[in-house]
C-alpha atoms as a PDB file:
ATOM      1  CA  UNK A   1    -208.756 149.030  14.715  1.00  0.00           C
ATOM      2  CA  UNK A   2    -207.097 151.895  15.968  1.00  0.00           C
ATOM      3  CA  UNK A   3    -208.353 153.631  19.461  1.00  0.00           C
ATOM      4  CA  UNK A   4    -210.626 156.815  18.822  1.00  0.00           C
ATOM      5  CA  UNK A   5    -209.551 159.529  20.396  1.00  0.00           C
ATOM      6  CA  UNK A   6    -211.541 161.264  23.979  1.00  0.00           C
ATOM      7  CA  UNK A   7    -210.591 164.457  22.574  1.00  0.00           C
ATOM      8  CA  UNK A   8    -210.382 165.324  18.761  1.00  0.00           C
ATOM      9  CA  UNK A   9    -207.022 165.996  17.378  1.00  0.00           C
ATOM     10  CA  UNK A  10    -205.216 168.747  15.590  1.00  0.00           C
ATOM     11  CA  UNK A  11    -205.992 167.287  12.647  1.00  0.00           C
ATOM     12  CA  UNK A  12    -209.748 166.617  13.233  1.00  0.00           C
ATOM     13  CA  UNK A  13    -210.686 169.956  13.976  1.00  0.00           C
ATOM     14  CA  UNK A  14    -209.547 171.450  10.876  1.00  0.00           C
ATOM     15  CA  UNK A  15    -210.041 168.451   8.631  1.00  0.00           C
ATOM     16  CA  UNK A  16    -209.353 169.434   4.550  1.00  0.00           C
ATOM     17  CA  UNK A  17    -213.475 168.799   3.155  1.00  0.00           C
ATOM     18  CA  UNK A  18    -213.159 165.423   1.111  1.00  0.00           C
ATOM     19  CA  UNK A  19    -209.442 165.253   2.128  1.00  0.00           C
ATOM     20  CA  UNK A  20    -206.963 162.365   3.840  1.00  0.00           C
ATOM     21  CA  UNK A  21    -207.449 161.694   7.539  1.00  0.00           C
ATOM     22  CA  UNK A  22    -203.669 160.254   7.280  1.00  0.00           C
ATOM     23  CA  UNK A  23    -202.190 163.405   5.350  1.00  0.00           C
ATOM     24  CA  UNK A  24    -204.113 165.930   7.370  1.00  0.00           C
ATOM     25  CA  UNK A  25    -202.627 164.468  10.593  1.00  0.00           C
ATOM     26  CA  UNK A  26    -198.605 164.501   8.943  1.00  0.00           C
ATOM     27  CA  UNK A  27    -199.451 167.992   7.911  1.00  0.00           C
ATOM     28  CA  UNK A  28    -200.554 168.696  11.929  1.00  0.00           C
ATOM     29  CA  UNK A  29    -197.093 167.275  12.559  1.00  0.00           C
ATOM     30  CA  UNK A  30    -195.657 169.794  10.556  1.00  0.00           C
ATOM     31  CA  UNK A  31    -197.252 172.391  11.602  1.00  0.00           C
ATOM     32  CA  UNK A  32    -196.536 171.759  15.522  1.00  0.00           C
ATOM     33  CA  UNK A  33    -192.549 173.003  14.954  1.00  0.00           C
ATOM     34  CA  UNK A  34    -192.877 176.859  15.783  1.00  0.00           C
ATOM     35  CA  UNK A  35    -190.564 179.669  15.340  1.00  0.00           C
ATOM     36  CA  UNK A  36    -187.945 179.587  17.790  1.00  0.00           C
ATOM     37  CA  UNK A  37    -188.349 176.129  18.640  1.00  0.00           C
ATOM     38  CA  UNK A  38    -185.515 173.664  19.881  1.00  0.00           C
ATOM     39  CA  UNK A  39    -185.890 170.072  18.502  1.00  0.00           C
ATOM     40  CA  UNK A  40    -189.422 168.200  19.661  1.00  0.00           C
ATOM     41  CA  UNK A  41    -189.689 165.244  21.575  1.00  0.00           C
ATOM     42  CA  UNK A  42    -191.776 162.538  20.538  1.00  0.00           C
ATOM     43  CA  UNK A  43    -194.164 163.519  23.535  1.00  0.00           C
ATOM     44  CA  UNK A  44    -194.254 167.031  22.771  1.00  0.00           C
ATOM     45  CA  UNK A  45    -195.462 166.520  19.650  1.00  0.00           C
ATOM     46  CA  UNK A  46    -197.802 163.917  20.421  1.00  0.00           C
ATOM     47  CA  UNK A  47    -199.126 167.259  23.291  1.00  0.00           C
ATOM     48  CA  UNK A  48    -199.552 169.514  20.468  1.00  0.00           C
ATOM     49  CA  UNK A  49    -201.255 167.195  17.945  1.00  0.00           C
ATOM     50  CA  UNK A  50    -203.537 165.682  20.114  1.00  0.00           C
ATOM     51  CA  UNK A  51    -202.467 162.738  18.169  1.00  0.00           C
ATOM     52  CA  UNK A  52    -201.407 158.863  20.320  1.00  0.00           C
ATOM     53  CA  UNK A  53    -197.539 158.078  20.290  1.00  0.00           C
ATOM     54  CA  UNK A  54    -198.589 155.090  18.479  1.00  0.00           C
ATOM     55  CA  UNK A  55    -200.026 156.984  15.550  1.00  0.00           C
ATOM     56  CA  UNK A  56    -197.145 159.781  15.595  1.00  0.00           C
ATOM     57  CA  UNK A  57    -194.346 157.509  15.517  1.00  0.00           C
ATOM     58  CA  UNK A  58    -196.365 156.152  12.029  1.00  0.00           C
ATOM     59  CA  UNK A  59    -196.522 159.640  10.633  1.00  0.00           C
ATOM     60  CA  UNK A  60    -192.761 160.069  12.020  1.00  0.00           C
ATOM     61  CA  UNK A  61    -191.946 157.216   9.623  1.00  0.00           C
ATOM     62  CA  UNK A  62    -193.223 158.275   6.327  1.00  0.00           C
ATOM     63  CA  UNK A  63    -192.331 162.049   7.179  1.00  0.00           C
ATOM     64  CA  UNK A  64    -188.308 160.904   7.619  1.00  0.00           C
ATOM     65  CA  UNK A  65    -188.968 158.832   4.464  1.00  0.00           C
ATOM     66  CA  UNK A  66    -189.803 161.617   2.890  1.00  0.00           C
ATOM     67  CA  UNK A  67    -186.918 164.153   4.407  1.00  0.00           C
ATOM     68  CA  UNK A  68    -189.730 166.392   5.819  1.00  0.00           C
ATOM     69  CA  UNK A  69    -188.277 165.544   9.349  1.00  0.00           C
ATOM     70  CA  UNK A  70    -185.165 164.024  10.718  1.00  0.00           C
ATOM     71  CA  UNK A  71    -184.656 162.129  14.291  1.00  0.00           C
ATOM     72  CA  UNK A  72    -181.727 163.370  15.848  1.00  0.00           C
ATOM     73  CA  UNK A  73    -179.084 160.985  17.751  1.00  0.00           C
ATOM     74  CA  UNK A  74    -180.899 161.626  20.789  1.00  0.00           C
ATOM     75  CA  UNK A  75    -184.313 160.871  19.947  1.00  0.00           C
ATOM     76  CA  UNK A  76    -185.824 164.637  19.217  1.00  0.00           C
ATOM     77  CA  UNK A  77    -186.767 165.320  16.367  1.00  0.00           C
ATOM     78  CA  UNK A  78    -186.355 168.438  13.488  1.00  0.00           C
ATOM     79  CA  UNK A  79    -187.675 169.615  10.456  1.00  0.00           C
ATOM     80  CA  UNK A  80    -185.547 167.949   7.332  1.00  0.00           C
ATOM     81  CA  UNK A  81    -183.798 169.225   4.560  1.00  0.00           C
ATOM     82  CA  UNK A  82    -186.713 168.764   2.355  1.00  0.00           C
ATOM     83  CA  UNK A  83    -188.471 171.323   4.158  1.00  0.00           C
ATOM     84  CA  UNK A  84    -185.089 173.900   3.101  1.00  0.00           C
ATOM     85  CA  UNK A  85    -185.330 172.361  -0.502  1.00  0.00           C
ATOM     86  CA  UNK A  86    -188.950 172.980  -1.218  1.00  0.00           C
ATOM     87  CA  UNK A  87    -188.460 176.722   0.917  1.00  0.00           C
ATOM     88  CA  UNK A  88    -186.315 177.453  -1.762  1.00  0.00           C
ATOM     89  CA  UNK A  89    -188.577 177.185  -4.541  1.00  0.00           C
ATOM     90  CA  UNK A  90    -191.577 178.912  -3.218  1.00  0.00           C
ATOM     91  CA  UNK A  91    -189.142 181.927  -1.705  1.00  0.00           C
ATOM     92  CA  UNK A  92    -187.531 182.450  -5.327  1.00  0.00           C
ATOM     93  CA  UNK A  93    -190.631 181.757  -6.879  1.00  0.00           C
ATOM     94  CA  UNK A  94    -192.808 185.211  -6.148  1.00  0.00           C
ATOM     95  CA  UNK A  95    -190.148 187.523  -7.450  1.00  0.00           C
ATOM     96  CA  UNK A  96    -188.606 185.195 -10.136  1.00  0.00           C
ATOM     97  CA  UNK A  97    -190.830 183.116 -11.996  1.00  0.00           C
ATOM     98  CA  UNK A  98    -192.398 186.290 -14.094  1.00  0.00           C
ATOM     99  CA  UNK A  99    -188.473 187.366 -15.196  1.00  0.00           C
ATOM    100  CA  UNK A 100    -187.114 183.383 -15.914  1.00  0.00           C
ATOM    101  CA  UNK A 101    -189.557 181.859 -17.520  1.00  0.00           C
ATOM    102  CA  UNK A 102    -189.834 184.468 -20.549  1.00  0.00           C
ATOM    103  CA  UNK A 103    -186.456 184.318 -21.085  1.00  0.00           C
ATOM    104  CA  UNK A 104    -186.642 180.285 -20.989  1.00  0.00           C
ATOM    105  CA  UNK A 105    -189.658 180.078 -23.389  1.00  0.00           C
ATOM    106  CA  UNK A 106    -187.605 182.196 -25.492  1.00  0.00           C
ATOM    107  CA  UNK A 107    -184.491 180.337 -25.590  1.00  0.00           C
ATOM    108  CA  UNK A 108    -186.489 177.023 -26.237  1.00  0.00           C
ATOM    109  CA  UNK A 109    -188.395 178.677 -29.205  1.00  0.00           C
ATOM    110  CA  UNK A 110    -184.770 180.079 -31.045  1.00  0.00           C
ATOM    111  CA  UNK A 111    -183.310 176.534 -30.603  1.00  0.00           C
ATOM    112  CA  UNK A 112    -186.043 173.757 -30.203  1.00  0.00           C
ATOM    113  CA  UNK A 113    -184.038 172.100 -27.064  1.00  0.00           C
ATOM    114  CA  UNK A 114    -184.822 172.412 -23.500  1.00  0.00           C
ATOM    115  CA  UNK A 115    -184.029 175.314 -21.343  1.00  0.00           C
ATOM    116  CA  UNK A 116    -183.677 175.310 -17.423  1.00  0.00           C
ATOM    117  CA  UNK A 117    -182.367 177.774 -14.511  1.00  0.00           C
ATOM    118  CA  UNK A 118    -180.181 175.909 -11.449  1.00  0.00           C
ATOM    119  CA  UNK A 119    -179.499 177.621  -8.561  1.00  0.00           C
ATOM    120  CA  UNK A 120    -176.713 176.304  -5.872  1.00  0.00           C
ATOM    121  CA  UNK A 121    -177.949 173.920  -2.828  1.00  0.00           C
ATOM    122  CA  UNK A 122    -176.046 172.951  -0.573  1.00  0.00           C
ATOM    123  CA  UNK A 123    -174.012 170.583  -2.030  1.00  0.00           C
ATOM    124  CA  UNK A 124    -176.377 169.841  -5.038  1.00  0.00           C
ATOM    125  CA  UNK A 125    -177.655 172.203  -7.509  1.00  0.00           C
ATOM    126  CA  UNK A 126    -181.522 173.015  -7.934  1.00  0.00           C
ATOM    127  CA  UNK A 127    -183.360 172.886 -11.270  1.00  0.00           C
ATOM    128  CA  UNK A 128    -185.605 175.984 -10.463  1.00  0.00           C
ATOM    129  CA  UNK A 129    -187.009 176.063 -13.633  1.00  0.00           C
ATOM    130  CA  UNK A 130    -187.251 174.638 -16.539  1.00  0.00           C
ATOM    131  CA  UNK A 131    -189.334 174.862 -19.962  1.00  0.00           C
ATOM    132  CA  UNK A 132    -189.476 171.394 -22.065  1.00  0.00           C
ATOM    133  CA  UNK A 133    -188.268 170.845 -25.631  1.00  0.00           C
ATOM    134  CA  UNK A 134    -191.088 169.972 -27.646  1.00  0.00           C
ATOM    135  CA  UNK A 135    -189.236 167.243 -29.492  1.00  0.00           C
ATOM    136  CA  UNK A 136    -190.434 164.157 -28.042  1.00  0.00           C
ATOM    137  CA  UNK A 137    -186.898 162.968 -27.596  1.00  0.00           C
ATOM    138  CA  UNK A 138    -185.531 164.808 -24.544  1.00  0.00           C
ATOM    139  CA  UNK A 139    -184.038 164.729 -20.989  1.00  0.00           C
ATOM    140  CA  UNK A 140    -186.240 164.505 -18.366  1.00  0.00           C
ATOM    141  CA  UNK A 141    -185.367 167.072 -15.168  1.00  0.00           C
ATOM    142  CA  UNK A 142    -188.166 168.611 -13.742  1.00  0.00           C
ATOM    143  CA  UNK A 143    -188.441 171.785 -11.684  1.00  0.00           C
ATOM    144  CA  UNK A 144    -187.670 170.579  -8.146  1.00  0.00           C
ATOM    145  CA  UNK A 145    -185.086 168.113  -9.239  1.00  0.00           C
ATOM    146  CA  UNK A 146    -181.653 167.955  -7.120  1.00  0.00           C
ATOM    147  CA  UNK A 147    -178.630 167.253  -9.506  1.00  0.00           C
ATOM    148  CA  UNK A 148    -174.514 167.195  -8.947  1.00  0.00           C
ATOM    149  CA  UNK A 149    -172.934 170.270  -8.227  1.00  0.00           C
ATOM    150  CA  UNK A 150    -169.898 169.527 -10.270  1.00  0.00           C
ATOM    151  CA  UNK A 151    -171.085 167.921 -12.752  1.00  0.00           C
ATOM    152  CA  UNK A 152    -173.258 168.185 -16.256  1.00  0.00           C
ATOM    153  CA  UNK A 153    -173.105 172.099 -18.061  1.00  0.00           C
ATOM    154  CA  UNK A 154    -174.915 173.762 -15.490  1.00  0.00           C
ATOM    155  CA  UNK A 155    -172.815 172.288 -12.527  1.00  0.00           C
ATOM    156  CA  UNK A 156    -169.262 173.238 -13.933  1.00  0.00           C
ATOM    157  CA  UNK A 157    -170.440 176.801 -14.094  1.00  0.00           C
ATOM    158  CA  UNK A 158    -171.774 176.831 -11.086  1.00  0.00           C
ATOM    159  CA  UNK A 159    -168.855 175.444  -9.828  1.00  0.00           C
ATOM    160  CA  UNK A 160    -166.222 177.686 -11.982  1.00  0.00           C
ATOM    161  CA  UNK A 161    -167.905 180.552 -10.663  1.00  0.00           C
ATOM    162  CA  UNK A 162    -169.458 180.158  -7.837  1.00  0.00           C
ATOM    163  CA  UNK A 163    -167.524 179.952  -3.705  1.00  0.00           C
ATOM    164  CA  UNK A 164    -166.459 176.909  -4.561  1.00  0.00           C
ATOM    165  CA  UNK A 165    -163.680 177.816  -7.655  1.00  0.00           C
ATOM    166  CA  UNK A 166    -161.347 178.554  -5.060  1.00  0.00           C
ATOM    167  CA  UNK A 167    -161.475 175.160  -3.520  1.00  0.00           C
ATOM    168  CA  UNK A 168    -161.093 172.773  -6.916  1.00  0.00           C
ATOM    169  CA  UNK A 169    -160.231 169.206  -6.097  1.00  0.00           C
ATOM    170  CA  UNK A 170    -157.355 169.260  -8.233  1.00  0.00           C
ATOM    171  CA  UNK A 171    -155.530 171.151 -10.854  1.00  0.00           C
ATOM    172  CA  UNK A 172    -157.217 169.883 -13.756  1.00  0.00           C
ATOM    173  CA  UNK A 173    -160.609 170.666 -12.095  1.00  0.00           C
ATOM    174  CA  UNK A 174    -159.003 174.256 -11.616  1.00  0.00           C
ATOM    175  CA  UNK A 175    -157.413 174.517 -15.109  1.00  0.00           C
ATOM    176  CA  UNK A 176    -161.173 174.048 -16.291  1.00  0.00           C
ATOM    177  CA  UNK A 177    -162.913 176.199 -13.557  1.00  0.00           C
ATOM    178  CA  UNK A 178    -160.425 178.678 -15.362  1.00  0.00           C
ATOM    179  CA  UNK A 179    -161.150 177.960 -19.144  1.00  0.00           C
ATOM    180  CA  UNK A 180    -165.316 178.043 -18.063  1.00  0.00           C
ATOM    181  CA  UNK A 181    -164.298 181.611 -16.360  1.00  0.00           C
ATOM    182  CA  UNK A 182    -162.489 182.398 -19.290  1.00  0.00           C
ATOM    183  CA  UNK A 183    -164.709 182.263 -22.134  1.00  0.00           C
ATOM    184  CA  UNK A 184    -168.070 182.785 -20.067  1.00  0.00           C
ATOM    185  CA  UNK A 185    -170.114 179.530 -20.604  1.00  0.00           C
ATOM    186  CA  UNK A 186    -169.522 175.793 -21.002  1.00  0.00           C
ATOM    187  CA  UNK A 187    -170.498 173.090 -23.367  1.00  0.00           C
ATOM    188  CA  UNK A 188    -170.061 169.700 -23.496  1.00  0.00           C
ATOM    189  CA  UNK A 189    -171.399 166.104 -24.339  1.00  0.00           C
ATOM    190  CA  UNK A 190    -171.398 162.874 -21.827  1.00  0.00           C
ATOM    191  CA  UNK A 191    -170.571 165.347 -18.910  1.00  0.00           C
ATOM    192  CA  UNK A 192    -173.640 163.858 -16.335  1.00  0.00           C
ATOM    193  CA  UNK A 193    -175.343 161.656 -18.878  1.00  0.00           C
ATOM    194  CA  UNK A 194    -173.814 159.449 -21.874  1.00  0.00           C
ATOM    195  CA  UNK A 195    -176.550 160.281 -24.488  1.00  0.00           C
ATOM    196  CA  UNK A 196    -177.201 164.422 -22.569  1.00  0.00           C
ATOM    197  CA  UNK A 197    -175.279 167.382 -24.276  1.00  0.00           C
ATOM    198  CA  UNK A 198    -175.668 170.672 -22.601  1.00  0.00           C
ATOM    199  CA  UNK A 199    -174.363 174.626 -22.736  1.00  0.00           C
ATOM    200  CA  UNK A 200    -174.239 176.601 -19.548  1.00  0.00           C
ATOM    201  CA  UNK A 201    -173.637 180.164 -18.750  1.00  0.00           C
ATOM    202  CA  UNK A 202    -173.886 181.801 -15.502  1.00  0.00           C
ATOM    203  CA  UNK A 203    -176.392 184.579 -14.493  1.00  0.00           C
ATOM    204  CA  UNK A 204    -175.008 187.277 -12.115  1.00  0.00           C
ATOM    205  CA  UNK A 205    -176.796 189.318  -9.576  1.00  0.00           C
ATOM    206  CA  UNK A 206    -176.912 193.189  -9.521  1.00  0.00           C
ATOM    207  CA  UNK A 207    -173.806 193.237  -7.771  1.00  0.00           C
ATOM    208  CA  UNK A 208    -171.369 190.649  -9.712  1.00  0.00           C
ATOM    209  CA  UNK A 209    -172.324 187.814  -7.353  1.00  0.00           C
ATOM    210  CA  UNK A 210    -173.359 184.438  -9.193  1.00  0.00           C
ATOM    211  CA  UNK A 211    -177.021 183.827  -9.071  1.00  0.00           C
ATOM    212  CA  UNK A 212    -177.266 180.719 -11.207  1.00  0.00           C
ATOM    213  CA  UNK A 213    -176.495 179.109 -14.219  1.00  0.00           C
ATOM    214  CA  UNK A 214    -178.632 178.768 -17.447  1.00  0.00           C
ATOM    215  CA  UNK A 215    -178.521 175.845 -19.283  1.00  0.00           C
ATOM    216  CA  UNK A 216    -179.620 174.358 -22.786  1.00  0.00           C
ATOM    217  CA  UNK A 217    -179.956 170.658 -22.816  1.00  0.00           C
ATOM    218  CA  UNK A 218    -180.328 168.295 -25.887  1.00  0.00           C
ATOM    219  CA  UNK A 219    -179.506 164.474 -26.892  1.00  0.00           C
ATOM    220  CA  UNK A 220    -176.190 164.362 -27.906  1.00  0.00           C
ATOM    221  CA  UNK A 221    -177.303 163.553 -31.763  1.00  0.00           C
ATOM    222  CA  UNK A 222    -178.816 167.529 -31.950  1.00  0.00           C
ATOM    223  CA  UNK A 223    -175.984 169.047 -30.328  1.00  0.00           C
ATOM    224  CA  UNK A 224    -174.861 172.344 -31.959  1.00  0.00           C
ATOM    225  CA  UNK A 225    -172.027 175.141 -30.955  1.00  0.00           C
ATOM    226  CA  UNK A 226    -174.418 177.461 -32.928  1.00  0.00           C
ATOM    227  CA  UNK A 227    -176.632 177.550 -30.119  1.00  0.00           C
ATOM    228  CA  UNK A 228    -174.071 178.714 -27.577  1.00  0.00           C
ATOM    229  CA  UNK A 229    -174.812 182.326 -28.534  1.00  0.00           C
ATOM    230  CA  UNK A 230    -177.937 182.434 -28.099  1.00  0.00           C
ATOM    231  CA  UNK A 231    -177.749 180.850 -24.246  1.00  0.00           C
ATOM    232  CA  UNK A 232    -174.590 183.704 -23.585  1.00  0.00           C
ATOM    233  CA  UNK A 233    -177.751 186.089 -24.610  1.00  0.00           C
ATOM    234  CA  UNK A 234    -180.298 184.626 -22.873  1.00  0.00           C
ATOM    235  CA  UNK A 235    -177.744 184.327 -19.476  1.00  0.00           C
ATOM    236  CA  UNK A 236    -176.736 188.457 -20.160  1.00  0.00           C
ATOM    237  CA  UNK A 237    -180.460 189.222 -20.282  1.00  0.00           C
ATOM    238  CA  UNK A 238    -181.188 187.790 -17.148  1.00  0.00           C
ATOM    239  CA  UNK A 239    -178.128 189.030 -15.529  1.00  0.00           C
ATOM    240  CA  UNK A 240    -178.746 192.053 -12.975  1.00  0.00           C
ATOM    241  CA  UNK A 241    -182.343 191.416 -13.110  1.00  0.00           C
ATOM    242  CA  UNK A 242    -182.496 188.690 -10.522  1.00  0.00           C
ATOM    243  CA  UNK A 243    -181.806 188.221  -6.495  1.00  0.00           C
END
């Protein structure tokens, strides 16, 4: 059985009522990086926790599992990329869930397919949002989900118009990046998945800058060009209105 503590933890002092002992430790882990900090040693954090080494490196494990922290090449350790990824949603969230999600609902009710919002990450793109089909039959991305950057609809948009158009891979990548710039959206079946169809178009800040890309998804079998105005529409509407 593990040792009891001779003082109480972190994590014991402000338990969650009817919550997990484990969790509410990992989340005192968390919660020990401060503004400012350098990367922690396994001691320090084991100071500010109040927690044994034993029982940190444990939480250490599933936490790196997880992304939520890395371990450095010289044993410190960081806050993960995770942290960045799921910083992303709740910053954009506040100011633009109540403009999106309209205009997805919208989209979804004119054309009975899925509509989502991806914003760049890093190398990836992030579904932001996204508002189900109701046809049973249906891709399955979920707000939160990390996809290719250069691939699918919504990733050769981002990609045509984004930092990254200047830096194509080759010159067919660059002839498209072109076309996509060209005519203002993309569609196309197969792209990221053999049975996925999809039309993109890119939503611009106030001041020309690309903000994201908005894309209608479908099984290949319900594809239709006829749709493709009415994601241009939904892409202009959103246009200026978001940061």
């Amino acid at each position: 059985m593990p040792r009891k503590a001779q003082t109480e933890s972190v994590a014991d002092t402000d338990a969650a009522p009817g919550g997990a002992a484990a969790v509410d430790r990992a989340i005192s882990l968390l919660a020990a990086f401060r503004s400012g900090d350098k990367p922690l040693t396994l001691g320090m954090l084991a100071e500010r926790s109040k927690l044994y080494k034993s029982t940190v490196l444990r939480l250490l494990a599933s936490l790196e599992h997880g992304r939520l922290v890395q371990k450095l090449d010289d044993g410190r350790y960081s806050l993960g990329a995770e942290v960045a990824r799921l910083h992303a949603i709740y910053a954009a969230s506040f100011s633009l869930e109540p403009v999106v999600l309209p205009v997805l609902r919208q989209l979804v009710e004119i054309t009975g397919e899925s509509a989502a919002y991806h914003v760049p990450q890093g190398a990836q793109r992030l579904c932001l949002y996204r508002v189900d089909s109701p046809h049973p039959v249906r891709d399955h991305i979920r707000a939160g989900d990390l996809l290719p950057a250069g691939r699918g609809s919504g990733g050769r948009v981002l990609s045509a118009f984004g930092a990254s158009a200047t830096a194509a891979a080759d010159a067919e990548e660059t002839l498209l990046h072109q076309r996509i710039r060209e005519q203002g959206f993309y569609a196309a079946s197969g792209d990221r998945l053999s049975d996925v169809a999809g039309i993109s178009a890119p939503v611009f800040r106030a001041d020309g800058r690309l903000a994201a890309a908005l894309t209608l998804t479908m099984p290949v079998s319900r594809y239709s060009e006829s749709y493709i105005p009415a994601v241009r529409a939904a892409a202009a509407r959103l246009s200026g209105q978001v940061g």
